[in-house]
Protein backbone atom coordinates (compact mmCIF):
# COMPACT_ATOMS: atom_id res chain seq x y z
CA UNK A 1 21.73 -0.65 10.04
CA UNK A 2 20.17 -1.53 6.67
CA UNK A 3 16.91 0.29 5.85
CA UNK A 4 14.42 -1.51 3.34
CA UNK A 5 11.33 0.64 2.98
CA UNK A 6 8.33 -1.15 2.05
CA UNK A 7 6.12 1.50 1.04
CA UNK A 8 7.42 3.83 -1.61
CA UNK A 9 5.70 5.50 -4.57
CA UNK A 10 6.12 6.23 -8.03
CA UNK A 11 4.72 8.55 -10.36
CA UNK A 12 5.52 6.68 -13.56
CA UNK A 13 8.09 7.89 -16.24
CA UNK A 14 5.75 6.99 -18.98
CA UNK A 15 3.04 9.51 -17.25
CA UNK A 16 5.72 12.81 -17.32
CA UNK A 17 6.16 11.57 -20.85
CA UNK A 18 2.50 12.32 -21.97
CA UNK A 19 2.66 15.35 -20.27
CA UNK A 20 5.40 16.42 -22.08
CA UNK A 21 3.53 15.53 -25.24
CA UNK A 22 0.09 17.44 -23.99
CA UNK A 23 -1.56 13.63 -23.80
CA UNK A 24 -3.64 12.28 -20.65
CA UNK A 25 -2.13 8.69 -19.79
CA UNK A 26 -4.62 6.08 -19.96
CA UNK A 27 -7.51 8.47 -19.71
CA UNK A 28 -6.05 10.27 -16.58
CA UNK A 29 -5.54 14.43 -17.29
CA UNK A 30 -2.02 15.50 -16.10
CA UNK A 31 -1.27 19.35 -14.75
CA UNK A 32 1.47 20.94 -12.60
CA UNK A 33 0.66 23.83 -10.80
CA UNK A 34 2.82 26.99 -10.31
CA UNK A 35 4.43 24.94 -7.05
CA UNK A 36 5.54 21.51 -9.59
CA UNK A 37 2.94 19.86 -8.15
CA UNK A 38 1.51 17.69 -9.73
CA UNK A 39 -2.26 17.13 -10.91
CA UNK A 40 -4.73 14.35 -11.62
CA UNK A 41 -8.15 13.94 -12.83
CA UNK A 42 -9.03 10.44 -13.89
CA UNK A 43 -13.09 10.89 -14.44
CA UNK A 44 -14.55 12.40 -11.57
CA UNK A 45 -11.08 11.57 -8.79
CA UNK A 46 -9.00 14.55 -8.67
CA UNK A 47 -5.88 14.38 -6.56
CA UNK A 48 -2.82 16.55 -6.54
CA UNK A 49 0.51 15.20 -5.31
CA UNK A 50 1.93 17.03 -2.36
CA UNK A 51 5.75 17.43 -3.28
CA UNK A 52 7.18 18.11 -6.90
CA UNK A 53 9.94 14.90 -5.99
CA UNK A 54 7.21 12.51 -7.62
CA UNK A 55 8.59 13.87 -11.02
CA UNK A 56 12.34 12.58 -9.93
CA UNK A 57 13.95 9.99 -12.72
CA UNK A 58 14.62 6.63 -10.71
CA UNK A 59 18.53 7.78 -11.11
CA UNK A 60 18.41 10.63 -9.02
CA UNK A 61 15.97 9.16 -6.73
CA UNK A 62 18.92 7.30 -5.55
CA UNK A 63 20.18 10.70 -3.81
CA UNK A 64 17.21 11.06 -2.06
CA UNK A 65 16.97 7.55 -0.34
CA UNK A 66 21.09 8.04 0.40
CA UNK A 67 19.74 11.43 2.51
CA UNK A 68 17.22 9.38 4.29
CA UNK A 69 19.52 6.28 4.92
CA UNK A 70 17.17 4.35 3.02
CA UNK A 71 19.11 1.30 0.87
CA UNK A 72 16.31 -0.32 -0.55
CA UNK A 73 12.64 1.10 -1.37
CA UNK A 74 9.80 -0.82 -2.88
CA UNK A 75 8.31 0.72 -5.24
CA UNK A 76 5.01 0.79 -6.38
CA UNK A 77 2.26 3.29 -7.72
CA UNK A 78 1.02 6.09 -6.76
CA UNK A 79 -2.03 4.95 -5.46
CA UNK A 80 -4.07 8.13 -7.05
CA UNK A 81 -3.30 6.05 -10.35
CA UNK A 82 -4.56 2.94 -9.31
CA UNK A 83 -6.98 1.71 -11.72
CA UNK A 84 -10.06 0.66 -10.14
CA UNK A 85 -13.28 2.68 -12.25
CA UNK A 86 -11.68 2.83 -16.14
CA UNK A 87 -12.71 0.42 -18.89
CA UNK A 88 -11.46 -2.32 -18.33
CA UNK A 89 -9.03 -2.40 -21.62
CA UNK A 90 -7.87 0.90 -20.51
CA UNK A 91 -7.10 0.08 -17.14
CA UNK A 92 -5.49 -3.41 -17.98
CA UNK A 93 -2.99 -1.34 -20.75
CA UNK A 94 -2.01 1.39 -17.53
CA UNK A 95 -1.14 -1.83 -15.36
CA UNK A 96 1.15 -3.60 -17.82
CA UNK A 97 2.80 -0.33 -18.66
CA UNK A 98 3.35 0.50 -15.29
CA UNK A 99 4.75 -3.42 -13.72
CA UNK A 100 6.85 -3.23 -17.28
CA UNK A 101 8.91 -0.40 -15.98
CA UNK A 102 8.83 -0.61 -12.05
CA UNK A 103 10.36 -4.06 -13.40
CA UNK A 104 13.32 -2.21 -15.66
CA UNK A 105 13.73 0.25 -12.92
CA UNK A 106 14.74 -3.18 -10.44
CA UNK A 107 16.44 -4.78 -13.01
CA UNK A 108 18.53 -1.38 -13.60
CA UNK A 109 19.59 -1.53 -9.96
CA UNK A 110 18.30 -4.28 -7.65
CA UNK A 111 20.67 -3.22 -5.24
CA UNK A 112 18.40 -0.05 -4.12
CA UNK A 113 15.04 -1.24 -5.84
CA UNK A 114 12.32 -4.21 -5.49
CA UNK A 115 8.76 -3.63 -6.78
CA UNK A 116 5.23 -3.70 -6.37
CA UNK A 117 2.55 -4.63 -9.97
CA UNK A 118 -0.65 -3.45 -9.91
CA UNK A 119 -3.71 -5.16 -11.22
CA UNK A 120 -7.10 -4.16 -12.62
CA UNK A 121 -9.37 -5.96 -9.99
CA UNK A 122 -13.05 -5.59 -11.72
CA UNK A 123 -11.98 -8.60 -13.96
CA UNK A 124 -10.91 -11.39 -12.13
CA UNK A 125 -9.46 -13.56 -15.00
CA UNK A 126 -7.41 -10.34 -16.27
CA UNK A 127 -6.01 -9.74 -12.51
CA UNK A 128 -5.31 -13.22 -12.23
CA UNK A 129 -3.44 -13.52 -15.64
CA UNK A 130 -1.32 -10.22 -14.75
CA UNK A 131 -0.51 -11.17 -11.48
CA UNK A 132 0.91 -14.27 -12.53
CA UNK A 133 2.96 -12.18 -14.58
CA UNK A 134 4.04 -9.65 -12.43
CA UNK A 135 5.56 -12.59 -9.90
CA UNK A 136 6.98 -15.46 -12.60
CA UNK A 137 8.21 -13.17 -15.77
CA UNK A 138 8.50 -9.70 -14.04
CA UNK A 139 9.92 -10.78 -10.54
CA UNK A 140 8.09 -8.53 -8.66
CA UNK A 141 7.21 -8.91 -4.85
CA UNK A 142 3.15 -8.62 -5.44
CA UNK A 143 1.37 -5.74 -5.61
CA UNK A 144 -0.73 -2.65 -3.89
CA UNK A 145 -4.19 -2.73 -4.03
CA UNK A 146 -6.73 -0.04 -2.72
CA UNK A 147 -9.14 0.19 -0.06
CA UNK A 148 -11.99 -0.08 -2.15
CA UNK A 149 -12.76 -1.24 -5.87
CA UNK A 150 -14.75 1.98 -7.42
CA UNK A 151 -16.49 2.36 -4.46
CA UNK A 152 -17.52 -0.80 -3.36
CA UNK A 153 -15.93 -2.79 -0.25
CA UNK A 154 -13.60 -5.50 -0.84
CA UNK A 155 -16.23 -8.36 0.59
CA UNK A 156 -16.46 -9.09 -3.22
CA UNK A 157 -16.26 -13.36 -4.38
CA UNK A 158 -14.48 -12.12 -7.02
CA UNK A 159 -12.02 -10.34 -5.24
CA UNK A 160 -11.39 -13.45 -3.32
CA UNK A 161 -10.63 -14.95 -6.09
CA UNK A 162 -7.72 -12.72 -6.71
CA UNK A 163 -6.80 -13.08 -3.61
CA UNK A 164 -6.74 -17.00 -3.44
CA UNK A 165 -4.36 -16.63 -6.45
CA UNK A 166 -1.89 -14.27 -4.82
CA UNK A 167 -2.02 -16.41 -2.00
CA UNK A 168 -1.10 -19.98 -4.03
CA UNK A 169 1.76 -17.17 -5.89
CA UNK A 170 3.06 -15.99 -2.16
CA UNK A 171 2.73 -12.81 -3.53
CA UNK A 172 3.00 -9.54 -0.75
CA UNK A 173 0.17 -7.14 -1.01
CA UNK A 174 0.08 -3.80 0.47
CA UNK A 175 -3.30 -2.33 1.07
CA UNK A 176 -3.40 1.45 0.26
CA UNK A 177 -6.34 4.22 1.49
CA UNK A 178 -8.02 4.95 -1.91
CA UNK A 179 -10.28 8.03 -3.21
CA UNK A 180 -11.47 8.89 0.59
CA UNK A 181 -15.26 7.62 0.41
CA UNK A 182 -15.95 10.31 3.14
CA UNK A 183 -14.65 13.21 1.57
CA UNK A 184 -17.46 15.09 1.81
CA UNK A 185 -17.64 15.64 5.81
CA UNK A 186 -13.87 15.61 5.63
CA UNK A 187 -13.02 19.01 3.71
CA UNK A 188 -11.62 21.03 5.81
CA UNK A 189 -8.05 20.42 7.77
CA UNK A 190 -6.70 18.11 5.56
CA UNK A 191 -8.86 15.83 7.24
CA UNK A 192 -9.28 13.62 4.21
CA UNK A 193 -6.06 12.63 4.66
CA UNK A 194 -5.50 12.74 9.02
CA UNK A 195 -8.93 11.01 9.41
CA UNK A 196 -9.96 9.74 6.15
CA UNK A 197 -7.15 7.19 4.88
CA UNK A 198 -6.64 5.51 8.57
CA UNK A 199 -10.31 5.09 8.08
CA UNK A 200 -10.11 3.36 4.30
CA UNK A 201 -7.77 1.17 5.90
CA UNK A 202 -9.50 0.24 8.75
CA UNK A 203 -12.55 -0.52 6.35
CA UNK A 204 -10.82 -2.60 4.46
CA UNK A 205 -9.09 -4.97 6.65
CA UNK A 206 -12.66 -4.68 8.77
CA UNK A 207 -14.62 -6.24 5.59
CA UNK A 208 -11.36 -8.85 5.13
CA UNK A 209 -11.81 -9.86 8.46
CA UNK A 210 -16.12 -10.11 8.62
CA UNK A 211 -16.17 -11.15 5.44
CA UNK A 212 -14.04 -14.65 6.67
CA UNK A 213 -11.39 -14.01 3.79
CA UNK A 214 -8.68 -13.88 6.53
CA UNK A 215 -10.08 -16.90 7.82
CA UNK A 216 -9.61 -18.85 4.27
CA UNK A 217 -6.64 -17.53 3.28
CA UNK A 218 -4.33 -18.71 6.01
CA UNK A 219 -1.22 -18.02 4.26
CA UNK A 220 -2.04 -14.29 2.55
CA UNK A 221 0.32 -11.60 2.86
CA UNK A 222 -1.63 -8.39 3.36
CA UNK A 223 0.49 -5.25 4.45
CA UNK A 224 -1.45 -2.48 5.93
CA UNK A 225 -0.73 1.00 5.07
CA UNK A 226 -0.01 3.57 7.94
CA UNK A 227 0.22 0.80 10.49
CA UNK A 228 -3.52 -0.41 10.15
CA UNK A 229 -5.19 2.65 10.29
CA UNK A 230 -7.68 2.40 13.32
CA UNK A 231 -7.70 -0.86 13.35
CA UNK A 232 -5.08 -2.03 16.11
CA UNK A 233 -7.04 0.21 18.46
CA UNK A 234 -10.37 -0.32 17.60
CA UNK A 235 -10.17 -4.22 18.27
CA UNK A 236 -11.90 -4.16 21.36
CA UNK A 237 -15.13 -3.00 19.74
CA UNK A 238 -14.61 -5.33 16.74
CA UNK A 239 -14.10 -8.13 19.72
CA UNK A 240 -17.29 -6.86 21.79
CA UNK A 241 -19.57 -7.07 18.71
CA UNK A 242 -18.33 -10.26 17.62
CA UNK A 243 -19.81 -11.94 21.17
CA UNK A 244 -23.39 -9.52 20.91
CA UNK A 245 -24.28 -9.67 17.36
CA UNK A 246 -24.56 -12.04 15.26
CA UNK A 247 -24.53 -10.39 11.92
CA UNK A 248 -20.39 -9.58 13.21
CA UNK A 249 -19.91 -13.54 14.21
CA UNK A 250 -21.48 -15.42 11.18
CA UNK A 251 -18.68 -15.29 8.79
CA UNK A 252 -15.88 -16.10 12.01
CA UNK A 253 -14.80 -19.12 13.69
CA UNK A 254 -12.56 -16.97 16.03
CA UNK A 255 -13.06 -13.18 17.48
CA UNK A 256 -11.76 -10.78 15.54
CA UNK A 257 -8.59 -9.87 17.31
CA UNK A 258 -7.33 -13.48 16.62
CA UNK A 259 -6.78 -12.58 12.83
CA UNK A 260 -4.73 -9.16 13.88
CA UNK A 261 -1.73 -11.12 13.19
CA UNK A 262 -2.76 -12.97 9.98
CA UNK A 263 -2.02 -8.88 8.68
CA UNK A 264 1.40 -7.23 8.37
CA UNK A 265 1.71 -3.49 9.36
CA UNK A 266 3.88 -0.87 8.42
CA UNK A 267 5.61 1.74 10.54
CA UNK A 268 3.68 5.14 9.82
CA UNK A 269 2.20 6.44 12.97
CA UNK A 270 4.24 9.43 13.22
CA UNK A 271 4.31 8.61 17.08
CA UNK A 272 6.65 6.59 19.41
CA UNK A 273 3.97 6.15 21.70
CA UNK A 274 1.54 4.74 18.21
CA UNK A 275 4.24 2.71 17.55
CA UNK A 276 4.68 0.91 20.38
CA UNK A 277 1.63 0.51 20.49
CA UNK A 278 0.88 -1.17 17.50
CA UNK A 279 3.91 -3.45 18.01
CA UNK A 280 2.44 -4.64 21.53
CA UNK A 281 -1.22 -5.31 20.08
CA UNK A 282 0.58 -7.67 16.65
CA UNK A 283 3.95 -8.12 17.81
CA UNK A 284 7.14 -7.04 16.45
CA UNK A 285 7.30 -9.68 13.59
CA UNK A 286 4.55 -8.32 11.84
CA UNK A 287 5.84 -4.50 11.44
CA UNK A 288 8.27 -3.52 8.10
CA UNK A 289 9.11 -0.17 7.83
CA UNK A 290 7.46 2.44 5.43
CA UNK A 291 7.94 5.47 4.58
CA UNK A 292 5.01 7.01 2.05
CA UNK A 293 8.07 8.52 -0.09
CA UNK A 294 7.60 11.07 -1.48
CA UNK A 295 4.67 12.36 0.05
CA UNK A 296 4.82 15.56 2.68
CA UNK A 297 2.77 13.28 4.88
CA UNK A 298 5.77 10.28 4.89
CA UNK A 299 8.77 9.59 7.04
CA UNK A 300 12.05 11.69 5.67
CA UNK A 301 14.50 9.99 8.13
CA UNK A 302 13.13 6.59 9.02
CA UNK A 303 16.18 5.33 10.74
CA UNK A 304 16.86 8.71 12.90
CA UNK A 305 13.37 7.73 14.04
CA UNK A 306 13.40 4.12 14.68
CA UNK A 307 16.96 4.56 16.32
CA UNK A 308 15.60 7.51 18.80
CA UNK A 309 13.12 5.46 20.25
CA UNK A 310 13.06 3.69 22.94
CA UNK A 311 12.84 -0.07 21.32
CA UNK A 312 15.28 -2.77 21.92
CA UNK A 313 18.02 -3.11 19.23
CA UNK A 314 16.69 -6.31 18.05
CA UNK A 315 12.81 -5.11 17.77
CA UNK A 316 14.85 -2.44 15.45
CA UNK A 317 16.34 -4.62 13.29
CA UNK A 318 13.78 -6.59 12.43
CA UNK A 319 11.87 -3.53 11.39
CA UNK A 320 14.35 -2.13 9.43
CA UNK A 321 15.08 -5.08 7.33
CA UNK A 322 14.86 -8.21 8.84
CA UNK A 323 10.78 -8.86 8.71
CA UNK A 324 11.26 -7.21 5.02
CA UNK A 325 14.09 -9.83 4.11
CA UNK A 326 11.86 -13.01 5.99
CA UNK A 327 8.79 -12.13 4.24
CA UNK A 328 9.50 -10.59 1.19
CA UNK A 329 12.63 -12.99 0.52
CA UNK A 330 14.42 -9.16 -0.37
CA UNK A 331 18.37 -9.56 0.46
């Protein structure tokens, strides 16, 4: 069965280059630690990637996604990288370096890669310009966006704005937990990540639903990260509020759980029983397959998974590659 994973990161080549050279890339400090693993500080973020494979050349990545019985991956950043908080020139100079080579990686070998841009999103014009970019001269799919934008929730006008444009462009955005805003209660355990980025998602696709974005953008293709987060399963309460309080209702001409499948969802639950969950509450057309590659957190054999549950051969199918061909247009 052909795999097409949907959510797959890179670290970029240009990055290992300046640390080569003893440079930061676009403002962001690079270190490796004794393990390989690699280290970030862009201001005050600090992140450190979990495996050393983020520093594997796009050639030999290939091996890797042949040992997973991946065929395609889409890449796209490393969401740590994501450049939400820098100057603006700064940050618009990181983006076009990075959708310049995720671009010559696909056109290298289209066969095993599509892409993801990324987009400053504090400047509204500049997104717009790049993103128009990214989907008519680079050929990318869209791009990944965070959770947040430095902070702030993405209830923004001039967010919408960015997203009215990647609507009109059909581009496919996946929606990625960024710089856990509730870090500091979330220390210990590797919570920030278990409880913290299902709750960034959930956030999110909360203030795109409230806010009535979902509601005027009827044909926007927003992909959440690690299946929605809390959101499938938290609908109830969205739905309850929605018919007792009016500061939940005023932006909504419907409850909330009639926008669940305006979203797309990919497959990281790390549970059978999640999963078929998820697929009951939005339906099997709205789930593509991810993976989080490279991370220690991700999926290493996808299709050993899907195929040892307990889902019909069809539901399978179409979340190994057929919803990813249909709504991505990837063949």
């Amino acid at each position: 069965m052909k795999v097409i994973d949907i959510h797959a990161h890179i670290l970029p080549a240009s990055l290992r280059k300046s640390f080569e050279n003893g440079e930061p890339w676009y403002g962001t400090k690079i270190e490796r630690n004794s393990e390989g693993r690699t280290i970030l500080t862009t201001g005050s973020r600090r992140n450190e990637m979990s495996t050393p494979e983020y520093w594997v050349p796009y050639e030999q990545r290939i091996a890797l996604m042949d040992e997973a019985e991946v065929d395609v991956q889409l890449l796209s950043l490393n969401p740590q990288l994501l450049r939400d908080s820098d100057p603006i020139d700064v940050a618009a100079s990181a983006c076009q370096s990075v959708n310049d080579e995720i671009a010559e990686a696909v056109s290298a070998r289209p066969d095993r890669y599509q892409g993801l841009g990324t987009i400053t999103l504090k400047d509204p014009e500049r997104a717009c310009n790049e993103l128009n970019r990214i989907m008519k001269d680079l050929k990318l799919h869209g791009i990944i966006i965070g959770s947040h934008i430095d902070h702030t929730n993405l209830n923004q006008s001039h967010f919408f704005d960015i997203l009215k444009e990647a609507e009109k462009l059909g581009a496919f955005i996946l929606l990625h937990p960024l710089s856990t805003r509730a870090k500091p209660i979330l220390n210990d355990y590797h919570l920030i990540n278990l409880i913290g980025n299902p709750m960034e998602t959930t956030t999110a696709a909360a203030n795109l639903i409230f806010s009535g974005y979902m509601e005027k953008l009827p044909n926007i293709k927003i992909c959440l990260s690690h299946a929605g987060g809390y959101l499938p399963f938290a609908i109830g309460r969205f739905d309850h509020a929605y018919y007792t309080r009016k500061d939940v209702s005023d932006s909504l001409k419907k409850k909330p759980s009639e926008y669940l499948k305006k979203f797309y969802y990919d497959t990281i639950t790390h549970s059978d029983v999640g999963l078929k969950q998820v697929i009951d509450i939005v339906g099997s057309e709205n789930i593509l397959l991810g993976t989080d590659f490279p991370a220690d957190m991700g999926v290493k054999k996808p299709l050993e998974w899907i195929n040892s549950t307990n889902l019909k051969s069809d539901i399978k199918e179409k979340i190994c590659h057929l919803n990813a061909e249909r709504i991505l247009a990837i063949h």
